[in-house]
N, C-alpha and C. Protein backbone atom coordinates (compact mmCIF):
# COMPACT_ATOMS: atom_id res chain seq x y z
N UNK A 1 100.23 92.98 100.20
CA UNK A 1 100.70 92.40 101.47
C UNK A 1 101.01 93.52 102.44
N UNK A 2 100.75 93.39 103.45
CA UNK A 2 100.59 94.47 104.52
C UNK A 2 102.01 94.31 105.01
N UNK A 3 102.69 95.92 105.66
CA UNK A 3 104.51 95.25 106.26
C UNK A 3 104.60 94.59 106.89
N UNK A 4 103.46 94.51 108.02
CA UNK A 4 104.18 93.64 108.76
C UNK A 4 104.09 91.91 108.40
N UNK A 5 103.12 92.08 107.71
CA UNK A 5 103.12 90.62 107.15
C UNK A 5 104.60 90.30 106.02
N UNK A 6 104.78 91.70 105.41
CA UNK A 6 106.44 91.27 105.01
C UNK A 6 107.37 91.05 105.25
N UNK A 7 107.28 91.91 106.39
CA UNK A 7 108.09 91.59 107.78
C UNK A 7 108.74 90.06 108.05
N UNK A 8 107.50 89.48 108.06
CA UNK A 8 107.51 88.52 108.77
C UNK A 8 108.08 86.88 107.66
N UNK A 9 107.76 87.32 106.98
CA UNK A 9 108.27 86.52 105.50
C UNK A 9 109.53 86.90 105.26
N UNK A 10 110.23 87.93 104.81
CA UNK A 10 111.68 88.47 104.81
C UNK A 10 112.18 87.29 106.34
N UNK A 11 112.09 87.87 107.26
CA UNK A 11 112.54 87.63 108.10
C UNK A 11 112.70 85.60 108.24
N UNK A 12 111.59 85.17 107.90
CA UNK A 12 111.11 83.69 107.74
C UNK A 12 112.62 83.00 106.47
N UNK A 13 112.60 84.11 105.78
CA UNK A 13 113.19 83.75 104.63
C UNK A 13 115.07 83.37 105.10
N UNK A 14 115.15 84.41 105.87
CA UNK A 14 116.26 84.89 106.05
C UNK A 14 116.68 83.76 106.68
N UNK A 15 116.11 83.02 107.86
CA UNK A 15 115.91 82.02 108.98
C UNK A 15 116.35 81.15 107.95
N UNK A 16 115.80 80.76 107.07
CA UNK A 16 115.93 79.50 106.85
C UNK A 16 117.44 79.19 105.54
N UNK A 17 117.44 80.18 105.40
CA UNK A 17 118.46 80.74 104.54
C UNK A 17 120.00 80.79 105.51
N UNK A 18 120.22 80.72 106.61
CA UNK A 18 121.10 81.30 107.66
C UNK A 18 121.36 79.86 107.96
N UNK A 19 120.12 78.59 108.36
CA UNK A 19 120.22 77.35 108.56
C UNK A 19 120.84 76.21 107.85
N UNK A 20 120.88 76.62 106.01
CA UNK A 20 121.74 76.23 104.89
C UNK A 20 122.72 76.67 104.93
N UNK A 21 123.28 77.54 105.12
CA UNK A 21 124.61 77.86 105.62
C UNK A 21 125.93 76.87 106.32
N UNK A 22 126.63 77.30 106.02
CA UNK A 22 128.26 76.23 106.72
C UNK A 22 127.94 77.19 107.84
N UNK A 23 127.87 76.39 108.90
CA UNK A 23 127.84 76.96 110.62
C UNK A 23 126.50 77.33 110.78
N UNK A 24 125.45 77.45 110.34
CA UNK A 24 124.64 78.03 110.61
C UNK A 24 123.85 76.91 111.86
N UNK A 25 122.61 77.76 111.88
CA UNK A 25 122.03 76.55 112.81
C UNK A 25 121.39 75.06 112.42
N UNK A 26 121.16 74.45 112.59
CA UNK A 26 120.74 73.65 112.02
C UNK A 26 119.41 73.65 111.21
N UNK A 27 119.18 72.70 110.14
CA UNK A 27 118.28 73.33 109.56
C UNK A 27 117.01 72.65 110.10
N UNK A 28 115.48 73.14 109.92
CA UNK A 28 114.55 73.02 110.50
C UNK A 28 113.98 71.92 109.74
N UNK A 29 113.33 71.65 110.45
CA UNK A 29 112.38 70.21 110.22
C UNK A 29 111.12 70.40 109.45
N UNK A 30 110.75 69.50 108.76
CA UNK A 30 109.31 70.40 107.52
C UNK A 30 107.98 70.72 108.90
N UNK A 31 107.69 70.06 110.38
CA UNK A 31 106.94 70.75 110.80
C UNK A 31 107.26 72.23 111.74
N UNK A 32 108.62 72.57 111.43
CA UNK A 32 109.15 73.72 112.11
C UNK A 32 108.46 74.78 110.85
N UNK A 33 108.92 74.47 109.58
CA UNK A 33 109.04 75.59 108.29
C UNK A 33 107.43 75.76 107.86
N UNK A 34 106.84 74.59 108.09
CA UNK A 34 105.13 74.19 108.65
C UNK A 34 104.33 75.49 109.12
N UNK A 35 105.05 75.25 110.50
CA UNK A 35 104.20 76.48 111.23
C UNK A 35 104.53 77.82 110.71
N UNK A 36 106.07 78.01 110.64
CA UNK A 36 106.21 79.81 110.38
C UNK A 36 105.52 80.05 109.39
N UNK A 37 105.28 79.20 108.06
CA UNK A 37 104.67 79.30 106.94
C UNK A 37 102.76 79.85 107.34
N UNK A 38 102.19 78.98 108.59
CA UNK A 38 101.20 79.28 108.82
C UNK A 38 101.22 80.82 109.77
N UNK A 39 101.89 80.96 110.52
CA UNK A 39 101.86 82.14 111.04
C UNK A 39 101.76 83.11 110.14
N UNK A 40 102.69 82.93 109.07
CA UNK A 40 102.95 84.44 108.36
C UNK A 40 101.10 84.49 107.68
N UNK A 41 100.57 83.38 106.87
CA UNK A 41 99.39 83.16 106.56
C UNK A 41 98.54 83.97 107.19
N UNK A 42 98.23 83.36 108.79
CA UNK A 42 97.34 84.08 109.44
C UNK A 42 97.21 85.69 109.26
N UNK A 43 98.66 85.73 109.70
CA UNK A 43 98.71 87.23 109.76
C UNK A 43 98.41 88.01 108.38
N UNK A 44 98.41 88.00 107.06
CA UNK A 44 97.90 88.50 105.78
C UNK A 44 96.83 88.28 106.15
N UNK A 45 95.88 87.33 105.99
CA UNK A 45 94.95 87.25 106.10
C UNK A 45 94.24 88.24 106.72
N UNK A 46 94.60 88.16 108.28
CA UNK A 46 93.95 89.08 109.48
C UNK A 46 93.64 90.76 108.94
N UNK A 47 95.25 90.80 108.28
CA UNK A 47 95.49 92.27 107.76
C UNK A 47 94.37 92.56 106.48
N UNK A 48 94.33 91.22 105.60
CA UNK A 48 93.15 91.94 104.46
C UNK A 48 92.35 91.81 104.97
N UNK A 49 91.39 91.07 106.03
CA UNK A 49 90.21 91.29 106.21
C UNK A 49 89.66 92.03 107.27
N UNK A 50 90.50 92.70 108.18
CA UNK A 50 90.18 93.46 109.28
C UNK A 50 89.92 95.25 108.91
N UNK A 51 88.47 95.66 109.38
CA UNK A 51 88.39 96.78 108.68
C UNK A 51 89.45 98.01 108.83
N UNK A 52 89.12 98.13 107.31
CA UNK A 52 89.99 99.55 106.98
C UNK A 52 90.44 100.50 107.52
N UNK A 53 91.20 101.48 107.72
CA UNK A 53 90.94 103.16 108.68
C UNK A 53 90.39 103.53 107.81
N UNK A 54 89.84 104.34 108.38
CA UNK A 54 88.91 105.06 107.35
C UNK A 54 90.04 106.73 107.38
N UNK A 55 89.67 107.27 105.75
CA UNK A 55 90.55 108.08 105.96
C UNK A 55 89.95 109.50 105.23
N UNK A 56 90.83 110.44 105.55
CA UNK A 56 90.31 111.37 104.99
C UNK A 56 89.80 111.82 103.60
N UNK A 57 88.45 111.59 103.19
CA UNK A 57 88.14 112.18 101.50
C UNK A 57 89.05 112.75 100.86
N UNK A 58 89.63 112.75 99.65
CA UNK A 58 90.43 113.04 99.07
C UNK A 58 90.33 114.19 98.50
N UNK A 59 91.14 115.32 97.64
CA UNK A 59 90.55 116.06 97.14
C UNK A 59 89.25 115.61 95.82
N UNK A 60 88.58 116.34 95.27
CA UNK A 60 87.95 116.06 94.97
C UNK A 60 87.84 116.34 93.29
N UNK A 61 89.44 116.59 92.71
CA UNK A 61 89.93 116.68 91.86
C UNK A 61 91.44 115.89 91.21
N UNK A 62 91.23 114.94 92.96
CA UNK A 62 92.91 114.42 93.05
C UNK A 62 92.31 113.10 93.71
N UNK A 63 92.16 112.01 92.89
CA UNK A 63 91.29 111.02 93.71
C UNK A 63 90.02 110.51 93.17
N UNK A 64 90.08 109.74 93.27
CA UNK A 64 88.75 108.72 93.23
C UNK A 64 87.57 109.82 93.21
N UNK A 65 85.93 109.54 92.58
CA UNK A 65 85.19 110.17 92.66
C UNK A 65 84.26 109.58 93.50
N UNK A 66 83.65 110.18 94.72
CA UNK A 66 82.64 109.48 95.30
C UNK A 66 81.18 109.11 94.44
N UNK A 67 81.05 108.45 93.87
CA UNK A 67 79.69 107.93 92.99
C UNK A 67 78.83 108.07 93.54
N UNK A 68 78.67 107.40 95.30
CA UNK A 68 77.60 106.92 96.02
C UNK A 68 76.85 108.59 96.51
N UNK A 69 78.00 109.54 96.99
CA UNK A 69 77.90 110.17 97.32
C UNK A 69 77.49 111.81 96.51
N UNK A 70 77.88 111.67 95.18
CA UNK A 70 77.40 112.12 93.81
C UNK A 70 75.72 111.81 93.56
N UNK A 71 75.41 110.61 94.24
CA UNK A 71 73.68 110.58 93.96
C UNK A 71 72.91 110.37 94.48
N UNK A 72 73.28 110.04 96.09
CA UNK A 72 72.21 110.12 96.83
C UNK A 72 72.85 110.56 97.96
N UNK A 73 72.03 110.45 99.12
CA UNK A 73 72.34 111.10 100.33
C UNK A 73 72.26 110.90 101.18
N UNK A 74 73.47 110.87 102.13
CA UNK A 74 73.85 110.33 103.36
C UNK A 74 72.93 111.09 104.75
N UNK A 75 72.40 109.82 104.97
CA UNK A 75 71.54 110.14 106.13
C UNK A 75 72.02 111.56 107.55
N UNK A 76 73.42 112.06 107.59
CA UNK A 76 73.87 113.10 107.81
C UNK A 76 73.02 114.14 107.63
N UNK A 77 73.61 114.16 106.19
CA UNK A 77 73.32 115.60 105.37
C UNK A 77 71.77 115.49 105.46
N UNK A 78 70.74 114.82 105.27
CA UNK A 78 69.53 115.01 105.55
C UNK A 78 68.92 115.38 106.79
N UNK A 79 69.45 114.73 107.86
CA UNK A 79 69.13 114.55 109.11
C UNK A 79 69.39 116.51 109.06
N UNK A 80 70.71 116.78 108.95
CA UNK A 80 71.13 118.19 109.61
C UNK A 80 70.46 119.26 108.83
N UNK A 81 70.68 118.92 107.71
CA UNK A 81 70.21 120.17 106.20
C UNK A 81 68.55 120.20 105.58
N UNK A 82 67.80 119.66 106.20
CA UNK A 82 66.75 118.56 105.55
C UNK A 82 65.54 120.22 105.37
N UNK A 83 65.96 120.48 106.73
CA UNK A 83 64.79 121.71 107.01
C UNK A 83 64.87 122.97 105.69
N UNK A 84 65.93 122.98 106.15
CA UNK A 84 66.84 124.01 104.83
C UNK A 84 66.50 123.88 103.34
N UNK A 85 66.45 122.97 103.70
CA UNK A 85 66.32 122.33 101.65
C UNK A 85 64.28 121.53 101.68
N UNK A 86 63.68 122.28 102.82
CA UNK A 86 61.76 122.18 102.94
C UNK A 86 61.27 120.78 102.67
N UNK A 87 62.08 119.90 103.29
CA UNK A 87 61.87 118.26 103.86
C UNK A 87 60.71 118.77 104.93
N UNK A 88 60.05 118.05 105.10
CA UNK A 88 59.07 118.19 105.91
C UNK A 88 59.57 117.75 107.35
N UNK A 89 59.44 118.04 108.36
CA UNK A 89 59.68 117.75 109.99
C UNK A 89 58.95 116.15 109.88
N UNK A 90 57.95 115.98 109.70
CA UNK A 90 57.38 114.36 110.40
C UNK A 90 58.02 112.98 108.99
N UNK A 91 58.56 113.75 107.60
CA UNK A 91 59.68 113.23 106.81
C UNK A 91 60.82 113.22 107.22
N UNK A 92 61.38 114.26 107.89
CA UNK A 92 62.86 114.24 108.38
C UNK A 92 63.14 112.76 110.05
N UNK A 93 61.81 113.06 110.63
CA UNK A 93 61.65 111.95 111.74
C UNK A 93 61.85 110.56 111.17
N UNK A 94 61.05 110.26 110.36
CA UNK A 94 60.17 109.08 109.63
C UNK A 94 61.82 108.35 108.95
N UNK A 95 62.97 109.46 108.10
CA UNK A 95 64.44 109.35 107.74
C UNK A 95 64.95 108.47 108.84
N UNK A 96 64.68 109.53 110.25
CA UNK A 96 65.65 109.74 111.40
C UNK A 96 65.71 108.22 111.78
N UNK A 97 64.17 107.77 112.11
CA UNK A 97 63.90 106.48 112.50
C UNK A 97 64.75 105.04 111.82
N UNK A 98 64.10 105.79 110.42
CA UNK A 98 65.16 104.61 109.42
C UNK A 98 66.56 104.28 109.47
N UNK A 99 66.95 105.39 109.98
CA UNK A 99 68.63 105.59 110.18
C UNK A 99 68.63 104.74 111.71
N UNK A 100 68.41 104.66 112.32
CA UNK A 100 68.13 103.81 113.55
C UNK A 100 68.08 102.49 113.65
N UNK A 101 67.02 102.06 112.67
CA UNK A 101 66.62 100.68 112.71
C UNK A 101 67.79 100.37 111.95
N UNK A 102 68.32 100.90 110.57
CA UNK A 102 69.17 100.22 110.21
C UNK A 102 70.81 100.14 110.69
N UNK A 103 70.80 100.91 111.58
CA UNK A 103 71.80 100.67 112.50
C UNK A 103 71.57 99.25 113.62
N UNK A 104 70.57 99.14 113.65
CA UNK A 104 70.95 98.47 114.70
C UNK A 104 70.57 97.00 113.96
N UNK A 105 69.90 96.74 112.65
CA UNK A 105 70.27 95.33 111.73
C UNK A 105 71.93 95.48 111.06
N UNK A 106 72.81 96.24 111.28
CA UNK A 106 74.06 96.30 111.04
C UNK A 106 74.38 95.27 112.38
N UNK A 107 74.48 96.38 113.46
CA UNK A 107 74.85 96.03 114.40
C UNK A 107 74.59 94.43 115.06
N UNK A 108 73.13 94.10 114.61
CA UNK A 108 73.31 92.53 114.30
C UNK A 108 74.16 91.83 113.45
N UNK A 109 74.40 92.00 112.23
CA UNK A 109 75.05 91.53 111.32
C UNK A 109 76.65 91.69 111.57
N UNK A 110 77.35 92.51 112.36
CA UNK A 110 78.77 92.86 113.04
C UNK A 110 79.73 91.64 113.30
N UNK A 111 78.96 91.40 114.35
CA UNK A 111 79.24 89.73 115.44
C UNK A 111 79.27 88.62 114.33
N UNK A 112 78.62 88.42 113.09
CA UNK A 112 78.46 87.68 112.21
C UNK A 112 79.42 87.96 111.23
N UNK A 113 80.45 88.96 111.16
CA UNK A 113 81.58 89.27 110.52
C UNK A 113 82.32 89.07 111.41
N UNK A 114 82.45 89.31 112.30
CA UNK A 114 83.47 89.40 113.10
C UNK A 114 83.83 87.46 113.20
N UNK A 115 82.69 86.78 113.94
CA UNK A 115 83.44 85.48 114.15
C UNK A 115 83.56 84.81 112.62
N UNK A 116 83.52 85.20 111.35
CA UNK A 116 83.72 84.60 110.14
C UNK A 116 84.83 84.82 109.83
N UNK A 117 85.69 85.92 110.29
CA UNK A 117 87.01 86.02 110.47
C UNK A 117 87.79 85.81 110.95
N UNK A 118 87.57 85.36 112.26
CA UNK A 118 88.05 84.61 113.24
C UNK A 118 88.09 82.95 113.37
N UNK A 119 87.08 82.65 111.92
CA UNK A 119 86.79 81.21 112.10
C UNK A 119 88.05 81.01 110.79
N UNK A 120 88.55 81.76 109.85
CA UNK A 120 89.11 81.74 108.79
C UNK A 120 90.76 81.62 109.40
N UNK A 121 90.62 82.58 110.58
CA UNK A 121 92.17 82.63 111.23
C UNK A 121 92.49 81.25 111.94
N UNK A 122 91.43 80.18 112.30
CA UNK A 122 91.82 79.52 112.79
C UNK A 122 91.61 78.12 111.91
N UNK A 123 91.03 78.27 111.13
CA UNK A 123 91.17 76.89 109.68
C UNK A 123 92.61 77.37 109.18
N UNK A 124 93.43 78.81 109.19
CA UNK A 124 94.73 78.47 108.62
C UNK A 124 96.30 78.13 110.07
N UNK A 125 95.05 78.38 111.14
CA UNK A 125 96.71 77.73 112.24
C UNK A 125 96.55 76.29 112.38
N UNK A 126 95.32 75.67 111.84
CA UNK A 126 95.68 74.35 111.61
C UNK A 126 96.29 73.29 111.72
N UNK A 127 96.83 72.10 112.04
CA UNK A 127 97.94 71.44 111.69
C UNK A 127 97.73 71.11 110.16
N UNK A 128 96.59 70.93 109.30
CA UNK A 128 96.46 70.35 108.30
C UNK A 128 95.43 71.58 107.51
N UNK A 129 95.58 72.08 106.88
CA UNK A 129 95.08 72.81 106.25
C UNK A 129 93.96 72.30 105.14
N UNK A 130 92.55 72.54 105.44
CA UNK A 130 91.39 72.49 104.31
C UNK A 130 91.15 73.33 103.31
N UNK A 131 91.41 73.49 101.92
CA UNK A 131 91.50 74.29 100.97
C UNK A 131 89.72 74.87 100.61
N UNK A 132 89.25 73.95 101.01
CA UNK A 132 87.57 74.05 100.16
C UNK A 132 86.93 74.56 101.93
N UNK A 133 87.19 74.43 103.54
CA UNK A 133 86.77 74.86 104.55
C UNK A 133 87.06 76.40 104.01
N UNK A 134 88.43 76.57 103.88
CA UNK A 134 89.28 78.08 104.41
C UNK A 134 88.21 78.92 102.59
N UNK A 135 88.00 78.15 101.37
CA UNK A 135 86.97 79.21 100.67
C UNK A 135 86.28 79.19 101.08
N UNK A 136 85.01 77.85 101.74
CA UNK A 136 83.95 78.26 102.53
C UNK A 136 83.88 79.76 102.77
N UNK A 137 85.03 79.43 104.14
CA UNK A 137 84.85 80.80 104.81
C UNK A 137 85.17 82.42 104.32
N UNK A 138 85.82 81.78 103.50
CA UNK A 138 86.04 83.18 102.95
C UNK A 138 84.55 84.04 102.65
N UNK A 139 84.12 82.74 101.70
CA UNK A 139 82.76 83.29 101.36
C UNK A 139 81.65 83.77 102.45
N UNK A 140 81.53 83.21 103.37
CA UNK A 140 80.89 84.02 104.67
C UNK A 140 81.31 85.31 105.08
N UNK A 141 82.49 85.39 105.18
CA UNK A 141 83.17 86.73 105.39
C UNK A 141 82.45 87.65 104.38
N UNK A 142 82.67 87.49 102.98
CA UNK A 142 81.94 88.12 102.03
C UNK A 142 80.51 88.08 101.98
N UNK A 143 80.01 86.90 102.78
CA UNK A 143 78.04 87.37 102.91
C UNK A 143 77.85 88.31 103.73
N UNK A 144 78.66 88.31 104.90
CA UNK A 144 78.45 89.24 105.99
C UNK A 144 78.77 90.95 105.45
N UNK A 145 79.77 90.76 104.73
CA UNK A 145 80.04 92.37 104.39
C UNK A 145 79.12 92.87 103.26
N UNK A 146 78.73 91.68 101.85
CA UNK A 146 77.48 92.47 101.31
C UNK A 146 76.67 92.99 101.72
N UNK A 147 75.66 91.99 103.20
CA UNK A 147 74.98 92.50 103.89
C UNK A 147 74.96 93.60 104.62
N UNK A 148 75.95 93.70 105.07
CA UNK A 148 76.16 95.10 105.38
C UNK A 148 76.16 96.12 104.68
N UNK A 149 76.61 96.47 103.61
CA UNK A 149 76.87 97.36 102.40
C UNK A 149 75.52 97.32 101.90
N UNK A 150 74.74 96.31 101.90
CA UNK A 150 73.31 96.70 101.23
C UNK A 150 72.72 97.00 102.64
N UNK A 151 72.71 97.43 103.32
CA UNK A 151 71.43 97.93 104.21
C UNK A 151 72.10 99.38 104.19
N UNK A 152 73.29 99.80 104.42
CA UNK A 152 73.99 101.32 104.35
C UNK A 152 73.34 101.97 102.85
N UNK A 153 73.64 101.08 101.72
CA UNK A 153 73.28 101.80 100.41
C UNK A 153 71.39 101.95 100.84
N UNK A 154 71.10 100.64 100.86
CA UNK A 154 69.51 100.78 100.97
C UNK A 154 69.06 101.85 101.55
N UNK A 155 68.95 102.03 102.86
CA UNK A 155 69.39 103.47 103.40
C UNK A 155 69.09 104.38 102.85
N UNK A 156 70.46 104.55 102.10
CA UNK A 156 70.74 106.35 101.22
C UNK A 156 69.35 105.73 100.09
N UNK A 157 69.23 104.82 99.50
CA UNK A 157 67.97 104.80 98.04
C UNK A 157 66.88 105.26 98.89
N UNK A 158 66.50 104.67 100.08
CA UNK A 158 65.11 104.59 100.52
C UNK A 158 65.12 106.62 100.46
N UNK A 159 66.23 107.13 101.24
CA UNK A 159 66.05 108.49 101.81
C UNK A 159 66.02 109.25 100.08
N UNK A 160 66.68 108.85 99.49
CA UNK A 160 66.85 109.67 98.08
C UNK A 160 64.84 109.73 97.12
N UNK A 161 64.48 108.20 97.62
CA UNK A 161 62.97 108.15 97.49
C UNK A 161 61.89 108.55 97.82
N UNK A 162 62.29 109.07 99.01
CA UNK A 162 61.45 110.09 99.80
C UNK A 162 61.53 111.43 99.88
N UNK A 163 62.11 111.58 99.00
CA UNK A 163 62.03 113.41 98.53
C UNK A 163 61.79 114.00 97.31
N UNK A 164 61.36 114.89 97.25
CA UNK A 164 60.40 115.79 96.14
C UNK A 164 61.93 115.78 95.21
N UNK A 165 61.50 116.05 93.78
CA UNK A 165 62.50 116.62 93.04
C UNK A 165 62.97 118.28 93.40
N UNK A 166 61.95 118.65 93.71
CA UNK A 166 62.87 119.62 94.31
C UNK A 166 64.23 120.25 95.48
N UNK A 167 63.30 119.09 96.70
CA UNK A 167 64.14 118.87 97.76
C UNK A 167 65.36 118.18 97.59
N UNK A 168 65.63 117.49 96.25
CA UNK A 168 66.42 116.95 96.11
C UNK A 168 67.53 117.72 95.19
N UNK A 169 67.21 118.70 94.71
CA UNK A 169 67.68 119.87 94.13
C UNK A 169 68.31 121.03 95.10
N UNK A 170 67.74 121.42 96.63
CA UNK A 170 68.00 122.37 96.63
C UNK A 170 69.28 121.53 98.16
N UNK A 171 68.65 120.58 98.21
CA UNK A 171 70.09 119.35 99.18
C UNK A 171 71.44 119.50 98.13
N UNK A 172 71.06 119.26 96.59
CA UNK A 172 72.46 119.60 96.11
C UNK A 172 73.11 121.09 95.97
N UNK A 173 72.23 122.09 96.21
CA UNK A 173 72.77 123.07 96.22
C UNK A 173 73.92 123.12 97.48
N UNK A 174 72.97 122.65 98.77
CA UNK A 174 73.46 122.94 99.71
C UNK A 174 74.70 121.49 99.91
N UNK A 175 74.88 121.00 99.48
CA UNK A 175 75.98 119.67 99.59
C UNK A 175 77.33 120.15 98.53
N UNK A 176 76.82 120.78 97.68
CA UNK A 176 78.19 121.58 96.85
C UNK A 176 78.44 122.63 97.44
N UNK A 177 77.82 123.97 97.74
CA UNK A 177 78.02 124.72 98.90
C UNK A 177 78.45 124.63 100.15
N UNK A 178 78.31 123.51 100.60
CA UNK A 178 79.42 122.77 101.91
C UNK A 178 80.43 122.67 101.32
N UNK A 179 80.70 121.38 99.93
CA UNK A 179 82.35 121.00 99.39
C UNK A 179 83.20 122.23 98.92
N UNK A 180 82.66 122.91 98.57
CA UNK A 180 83.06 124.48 98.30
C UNK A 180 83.70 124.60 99.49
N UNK A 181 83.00 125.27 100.39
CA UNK A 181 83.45 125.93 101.76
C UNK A 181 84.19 125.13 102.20
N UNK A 182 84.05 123.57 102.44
CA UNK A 182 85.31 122.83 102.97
C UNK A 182 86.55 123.07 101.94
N UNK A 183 86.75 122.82 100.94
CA UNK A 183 87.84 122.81 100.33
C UNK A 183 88.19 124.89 100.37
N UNK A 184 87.55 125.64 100.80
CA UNK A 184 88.04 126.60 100.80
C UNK A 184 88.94 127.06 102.35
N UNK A 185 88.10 126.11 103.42
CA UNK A 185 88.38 125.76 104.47
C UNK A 185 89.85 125.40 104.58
N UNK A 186 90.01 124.22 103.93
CA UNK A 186 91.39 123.77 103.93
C UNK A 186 92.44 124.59 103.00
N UNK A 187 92.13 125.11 102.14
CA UNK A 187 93.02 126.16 101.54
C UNK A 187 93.65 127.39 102.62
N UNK A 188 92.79 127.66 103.50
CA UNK A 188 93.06 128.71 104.20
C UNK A 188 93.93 128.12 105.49
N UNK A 189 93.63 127.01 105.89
CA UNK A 189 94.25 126.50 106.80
C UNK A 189 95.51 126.17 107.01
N UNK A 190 95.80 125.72 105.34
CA UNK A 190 97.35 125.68 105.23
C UNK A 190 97.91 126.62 104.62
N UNK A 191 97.17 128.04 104.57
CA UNK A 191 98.05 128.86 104.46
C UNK A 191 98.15 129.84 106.14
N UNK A 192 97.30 129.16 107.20
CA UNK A 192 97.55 129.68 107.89
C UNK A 192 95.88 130.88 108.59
N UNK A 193 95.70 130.90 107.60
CA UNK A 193 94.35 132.00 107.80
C UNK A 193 93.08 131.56 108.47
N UNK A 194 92.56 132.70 109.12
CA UNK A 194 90.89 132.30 109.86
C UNK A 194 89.67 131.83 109.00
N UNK A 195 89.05 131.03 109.33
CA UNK A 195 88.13 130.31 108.48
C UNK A 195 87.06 131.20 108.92
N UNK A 196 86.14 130.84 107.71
CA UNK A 196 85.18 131.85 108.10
C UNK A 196 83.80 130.92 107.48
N UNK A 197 82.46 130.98 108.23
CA UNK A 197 81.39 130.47 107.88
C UNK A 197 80.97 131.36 106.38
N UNK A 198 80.19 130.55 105.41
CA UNK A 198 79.10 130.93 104.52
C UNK A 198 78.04 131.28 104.94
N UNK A 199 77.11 132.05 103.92
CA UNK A 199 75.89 132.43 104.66
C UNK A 199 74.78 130.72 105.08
N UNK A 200 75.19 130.07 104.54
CA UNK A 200 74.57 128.43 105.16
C UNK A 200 75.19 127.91 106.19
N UNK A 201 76.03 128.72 106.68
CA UNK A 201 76.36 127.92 108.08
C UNK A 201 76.91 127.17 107.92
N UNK A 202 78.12 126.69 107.21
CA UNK A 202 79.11 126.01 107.37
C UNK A 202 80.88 126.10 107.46
């Protein structure tokens, strides 16, 4: 439960708790305790399904292991490193393109998350609440985000398919040779010291 959605429940709780009371206010009516009950609803809701921050990678010894990122490769690192690691120029385009188109079948699919969430926030302000509408929707919410997640992964498979075993060898040289230098990066930073490039330019 997100705070402020606890917030808002504590506080709900307290209300009605203050109204049982000798002197308190009077106590509320079942469509008064009705609504706050749906407000607080909405608001969880909103909070689990509204995207994430995205946050900084963790260390990489302290934390979750990136899997996705352990085996194939983010259209980034190809796009920038591709030459380096003897991807061919009209292969690195042919990537570039792909990274394009599938941005912009995301970018279709967006608007199609977005109002499935918005259709979920408003089956729970309701006066009468539908138990089998509000899973419906849930489940749309969840078509829209697989879909999404499979065209991002698809993506990284298609680009991981289009390269030599070698090229795909010397991308990991150069993708541990970056995590290196970043994490040496940040070592120096919090102790204060000048960062300094590798001979790969990072």
């Amino acid at each position: 439960m997100g705070i402020r959605s606890s917030v808002i429940v504590i506080a709900m709780a307290a209300w009605l708790v203050s109204c049982q009371q000798p002197g308190g206010k009077p106590q509320p009516g079942p469509a008064q305790r009705e609504r706050v009950t749906q407000v607080a609803q909405v608001d969880e809701v909103d909070a689990q399904l509204a995207p994430r921050k995205v946050r900084a990678k963790p260390h990489p010894q302290a934390g979750r292991v990136d899997m996705v990122g352990m085996t194939l490769y983010r259209p980034a690192m190809v796009l920038r490193f591709g030459a380096q690691a003897g991807v061919p120029e009209d292969k690195i385009a042919k990537i570039r393109q792909d990274f394009f188109d599938t941005q912009t079948r995301i970018a279709d699919l967006e608007p199609r998350l977005k109002k499935a969430r918005i259709e979920i926030q408003r089956l729970l302000a309701a006066g009468e609440l539908d138990e089998n509408k509000v899973f419906a929707q849930m489940d749309e919410v969840s078509k829209a985000e697989t879909e999404i997640k499979k065209q991002r992964l698809g993506l990284m498979m298609r680009i991981r398919q289009s390269l030599t075993p070698e090229q795909r060898k010397k991308l990991d040289e150069l993708k541990h040779a970056r995590s290196g230098q970043l994490e040496a990066n940040r070592r120096q930073g919090r102790r204060g010291l000048p960062q300094k490039a590798n001979a790969h330019g990072f």
